[in-house]
C-alpha atoms as a PDB file:
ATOM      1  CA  UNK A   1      -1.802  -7.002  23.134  1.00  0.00           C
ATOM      2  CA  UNK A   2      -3.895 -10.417  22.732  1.00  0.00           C
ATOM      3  CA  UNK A   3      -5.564 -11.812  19.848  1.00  0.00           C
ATOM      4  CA  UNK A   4      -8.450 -11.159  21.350  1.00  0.00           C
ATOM      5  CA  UNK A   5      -7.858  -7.447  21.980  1.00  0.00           C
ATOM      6  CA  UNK A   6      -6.656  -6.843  19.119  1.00  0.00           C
ATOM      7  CA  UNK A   7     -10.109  -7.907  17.717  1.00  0.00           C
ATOM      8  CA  UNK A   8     -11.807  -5.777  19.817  1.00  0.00           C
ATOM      9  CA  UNK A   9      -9.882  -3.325  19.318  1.00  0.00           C
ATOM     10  CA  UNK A  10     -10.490  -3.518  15.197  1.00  0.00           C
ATOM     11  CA  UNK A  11     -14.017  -3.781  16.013  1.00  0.00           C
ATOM     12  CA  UNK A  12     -14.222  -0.762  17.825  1.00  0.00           C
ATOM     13  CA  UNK A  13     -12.370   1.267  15.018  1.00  0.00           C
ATOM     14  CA  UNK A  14     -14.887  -0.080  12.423  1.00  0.00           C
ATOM     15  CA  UNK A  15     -17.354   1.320  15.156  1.00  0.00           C
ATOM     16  CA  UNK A  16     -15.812   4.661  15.184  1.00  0.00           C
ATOM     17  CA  UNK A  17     -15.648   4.573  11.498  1.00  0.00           C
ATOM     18  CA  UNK A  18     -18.769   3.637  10.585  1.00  0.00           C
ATOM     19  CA  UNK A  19     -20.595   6.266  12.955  1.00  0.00           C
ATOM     20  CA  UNK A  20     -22.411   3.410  14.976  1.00  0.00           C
ATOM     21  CA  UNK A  21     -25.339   4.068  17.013  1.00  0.00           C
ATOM     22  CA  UNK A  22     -28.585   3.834  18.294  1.00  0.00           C
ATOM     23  CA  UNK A  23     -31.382   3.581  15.547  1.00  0.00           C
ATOM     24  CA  UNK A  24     -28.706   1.538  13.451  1.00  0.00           C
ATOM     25  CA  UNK A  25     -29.750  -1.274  11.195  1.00  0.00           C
ATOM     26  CA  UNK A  26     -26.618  -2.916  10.529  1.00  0.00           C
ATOM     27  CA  UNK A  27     -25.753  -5.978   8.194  1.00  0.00           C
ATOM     28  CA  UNK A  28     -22.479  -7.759   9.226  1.00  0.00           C
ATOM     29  CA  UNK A  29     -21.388  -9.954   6.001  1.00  0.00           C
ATOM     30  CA  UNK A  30     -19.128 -12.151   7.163  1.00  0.00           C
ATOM     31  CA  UNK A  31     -19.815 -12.074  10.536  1.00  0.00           C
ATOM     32  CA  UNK A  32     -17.937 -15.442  11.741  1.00  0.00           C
ATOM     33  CA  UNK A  33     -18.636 -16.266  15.514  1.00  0.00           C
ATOM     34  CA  UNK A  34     -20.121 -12.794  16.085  1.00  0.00           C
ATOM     35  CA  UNK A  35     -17.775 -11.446  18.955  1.00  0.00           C
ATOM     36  CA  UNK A  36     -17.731  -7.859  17.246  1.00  0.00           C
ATOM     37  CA  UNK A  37     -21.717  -7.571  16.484  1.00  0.00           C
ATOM     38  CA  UNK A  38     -22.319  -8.303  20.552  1.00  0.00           C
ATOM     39  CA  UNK A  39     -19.924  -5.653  21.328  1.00  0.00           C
ATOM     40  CA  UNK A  40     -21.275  -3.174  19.100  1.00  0.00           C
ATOM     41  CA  UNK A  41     -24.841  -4.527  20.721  1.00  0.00           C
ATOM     42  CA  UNK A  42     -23.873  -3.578  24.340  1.00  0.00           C
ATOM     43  CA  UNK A  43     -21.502  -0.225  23.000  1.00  0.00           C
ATOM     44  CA  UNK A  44     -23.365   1.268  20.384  1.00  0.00           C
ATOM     45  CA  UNK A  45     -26.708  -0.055  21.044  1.00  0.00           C
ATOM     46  CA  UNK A  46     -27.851  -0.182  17.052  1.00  0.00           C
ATOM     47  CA  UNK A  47     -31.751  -0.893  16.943  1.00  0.00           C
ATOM     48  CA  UNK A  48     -30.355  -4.294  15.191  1.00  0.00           C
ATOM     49  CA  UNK A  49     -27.636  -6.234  13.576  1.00  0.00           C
ATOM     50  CA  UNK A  50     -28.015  -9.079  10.975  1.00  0.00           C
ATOM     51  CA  UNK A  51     -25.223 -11.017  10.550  1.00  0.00           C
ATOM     52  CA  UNK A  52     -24.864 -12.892   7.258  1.00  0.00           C
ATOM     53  CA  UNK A  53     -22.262 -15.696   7.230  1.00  0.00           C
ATOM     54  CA  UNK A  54     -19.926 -16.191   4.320  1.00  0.00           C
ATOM     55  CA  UNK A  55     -21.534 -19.217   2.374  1.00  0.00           C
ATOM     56  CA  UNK A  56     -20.753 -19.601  -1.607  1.00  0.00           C
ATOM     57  CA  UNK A  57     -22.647 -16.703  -3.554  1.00  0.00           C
ATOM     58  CA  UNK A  58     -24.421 -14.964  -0.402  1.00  0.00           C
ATOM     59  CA  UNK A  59     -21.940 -12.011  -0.080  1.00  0.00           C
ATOM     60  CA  UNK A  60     -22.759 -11.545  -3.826  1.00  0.00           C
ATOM     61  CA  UNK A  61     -26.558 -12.269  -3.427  1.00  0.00           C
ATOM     62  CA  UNK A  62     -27.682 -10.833  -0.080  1.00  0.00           C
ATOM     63  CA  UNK A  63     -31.292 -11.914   0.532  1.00  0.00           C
ATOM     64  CA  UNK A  64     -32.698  -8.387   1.172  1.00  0.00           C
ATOM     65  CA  UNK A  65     -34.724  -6.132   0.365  1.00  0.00           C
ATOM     66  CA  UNK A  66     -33.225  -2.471  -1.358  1.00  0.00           C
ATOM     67  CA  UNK A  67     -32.622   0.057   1.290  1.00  0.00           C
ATOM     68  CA  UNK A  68     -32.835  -1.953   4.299  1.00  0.00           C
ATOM     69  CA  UNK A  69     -29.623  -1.073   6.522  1.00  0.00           C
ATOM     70  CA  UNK A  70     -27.949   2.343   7.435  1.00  0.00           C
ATOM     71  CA  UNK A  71     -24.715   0.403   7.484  1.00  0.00           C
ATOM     72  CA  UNK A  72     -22.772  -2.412   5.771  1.00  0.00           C
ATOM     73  CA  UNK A  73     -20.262  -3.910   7.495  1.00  0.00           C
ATOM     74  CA  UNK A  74     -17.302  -6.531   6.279  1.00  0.00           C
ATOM     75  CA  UNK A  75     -14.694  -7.086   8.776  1.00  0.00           C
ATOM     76  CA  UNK A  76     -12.449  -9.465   7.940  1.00  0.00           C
ATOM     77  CA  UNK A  77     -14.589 -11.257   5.777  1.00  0.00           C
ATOM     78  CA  UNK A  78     -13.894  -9.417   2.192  1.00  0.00           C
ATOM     79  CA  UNK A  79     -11.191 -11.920   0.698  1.00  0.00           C
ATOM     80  CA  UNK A  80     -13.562 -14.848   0.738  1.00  0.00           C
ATOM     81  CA  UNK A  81     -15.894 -13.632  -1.582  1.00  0.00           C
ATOM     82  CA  UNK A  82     -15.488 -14.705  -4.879  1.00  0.00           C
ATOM     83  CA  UNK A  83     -16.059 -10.884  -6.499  1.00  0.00           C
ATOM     84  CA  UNK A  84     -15.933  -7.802  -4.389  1.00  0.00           C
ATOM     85  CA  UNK A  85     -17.250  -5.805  -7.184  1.00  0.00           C
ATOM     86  CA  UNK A  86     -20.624  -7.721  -6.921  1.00  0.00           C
ATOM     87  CA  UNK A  87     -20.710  -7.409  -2.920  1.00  0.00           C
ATOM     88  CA  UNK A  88     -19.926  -3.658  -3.016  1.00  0.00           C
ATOM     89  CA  UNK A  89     -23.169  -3.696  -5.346  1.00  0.00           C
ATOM     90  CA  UNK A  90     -25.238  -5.449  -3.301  1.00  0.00           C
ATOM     91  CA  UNK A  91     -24.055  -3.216  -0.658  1.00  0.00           C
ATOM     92  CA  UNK A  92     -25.196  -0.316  -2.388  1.00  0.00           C
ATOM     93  CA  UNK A  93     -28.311  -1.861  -3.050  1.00  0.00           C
ATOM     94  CA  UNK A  94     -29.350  -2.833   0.227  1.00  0.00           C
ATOM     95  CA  UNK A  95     -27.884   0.490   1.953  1.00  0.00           C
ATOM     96  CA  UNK A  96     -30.298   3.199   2.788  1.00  0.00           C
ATOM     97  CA  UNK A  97     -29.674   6.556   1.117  1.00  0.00           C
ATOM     98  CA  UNK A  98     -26.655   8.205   3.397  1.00  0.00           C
ATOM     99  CA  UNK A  99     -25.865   4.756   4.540  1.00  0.00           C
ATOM    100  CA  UNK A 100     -22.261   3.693   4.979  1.00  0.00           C
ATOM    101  CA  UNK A 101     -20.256   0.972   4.033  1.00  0.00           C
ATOM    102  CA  UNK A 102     -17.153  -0.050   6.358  1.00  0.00           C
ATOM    103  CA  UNK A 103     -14.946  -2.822   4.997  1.00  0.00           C
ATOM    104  CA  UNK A 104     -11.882  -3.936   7.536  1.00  0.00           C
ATOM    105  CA  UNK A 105      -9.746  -6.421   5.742  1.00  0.00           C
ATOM    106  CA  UNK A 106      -6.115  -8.637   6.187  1.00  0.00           C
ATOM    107  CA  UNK A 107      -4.341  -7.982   3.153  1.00  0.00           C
ATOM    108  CA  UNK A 108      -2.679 -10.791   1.382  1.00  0.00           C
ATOM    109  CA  UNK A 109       0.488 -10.287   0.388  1.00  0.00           C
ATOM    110  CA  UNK A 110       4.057  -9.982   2.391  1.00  0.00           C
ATOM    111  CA  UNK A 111       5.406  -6.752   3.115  1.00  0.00           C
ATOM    112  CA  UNK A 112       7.879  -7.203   0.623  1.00  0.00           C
ATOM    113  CA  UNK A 113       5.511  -7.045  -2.097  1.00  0.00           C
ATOM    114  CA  UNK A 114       4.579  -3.677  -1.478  1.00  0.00           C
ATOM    115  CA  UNK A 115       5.150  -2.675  -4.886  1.00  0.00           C
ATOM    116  CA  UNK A 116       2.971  -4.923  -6.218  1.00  0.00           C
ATOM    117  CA  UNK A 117      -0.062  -3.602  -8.399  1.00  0.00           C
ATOM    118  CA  UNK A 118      -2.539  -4.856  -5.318  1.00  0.00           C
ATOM    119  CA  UNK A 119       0.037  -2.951  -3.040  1.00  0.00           C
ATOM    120  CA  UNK A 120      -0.046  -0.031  -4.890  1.00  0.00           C
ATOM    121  CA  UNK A 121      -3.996   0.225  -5.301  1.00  0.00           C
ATOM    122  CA  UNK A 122      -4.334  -0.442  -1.146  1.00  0.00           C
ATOM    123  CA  UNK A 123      -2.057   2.235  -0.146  1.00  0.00           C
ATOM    124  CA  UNK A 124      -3.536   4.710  -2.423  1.00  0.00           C
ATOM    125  CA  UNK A 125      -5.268   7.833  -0.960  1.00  0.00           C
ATOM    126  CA  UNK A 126      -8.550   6.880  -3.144  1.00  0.00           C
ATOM    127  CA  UNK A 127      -8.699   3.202  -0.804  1.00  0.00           C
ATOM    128  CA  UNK A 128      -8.878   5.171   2.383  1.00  0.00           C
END
């Protein structure tokens, strides 16, 4: 498998887990060059994505109103902000009632540090 499906491929589980499709309002933070938001465009045909790109503070400050978005989406974007805590706030915030949020992220640590407090909190049932 390429890079590049391999991307698609993560996109399209995000997709599936997030229960994409038409009507959507969906907020991408993170969004990089945007390759996943134009495939969810032409296969889940949302009534819109926003993509906000990771700049210092935005993730943690996102310029909208409350309730705007039926989903929140960070794929691959989550270890650059400076405090998930605050984003998963704002993603509350700016998620409708019933909304979803669908996070997608590398982890950062080798295999051989599975035992590692971070490890241990990933692989745990509530983190799925």
């Amino acid at each position: 498998m390429t890079i590049d499906e391999a991307s698609q491929a993560l996109a399209d589980l995000v997709a599936d887990a997030g229960e994409f499709g038409p009507g959507d309002r969906i907020l991408d933070v993170g969004f990089g060059y945007g390759d996943q938001d134009f495939r969810w465009l032409e296969t889940c045909k949302p009534e819109k994505i926003v993509g906000v790109n990771v700049t210092q503070g935005v993730a943690t400050a996102l310029p909208f109103p409350d309730e705007t978005f039926d989903k929140v989406v960070a794929l691959e974007s989550a270890f650059h902000f400076s405090t998930r805590d605050q984003f998963f706030a704002q993603a509350l915030r700016v998620l409708r009632p019933g909304g979803l949020l669908v996070t997608a992220d590398v982890i950062p640590f080798e295999v051989e540090e599975k035992d590692s407090a971070d490890a241990r909190k990933v692989q745990s049932p509530a983190f799925r």
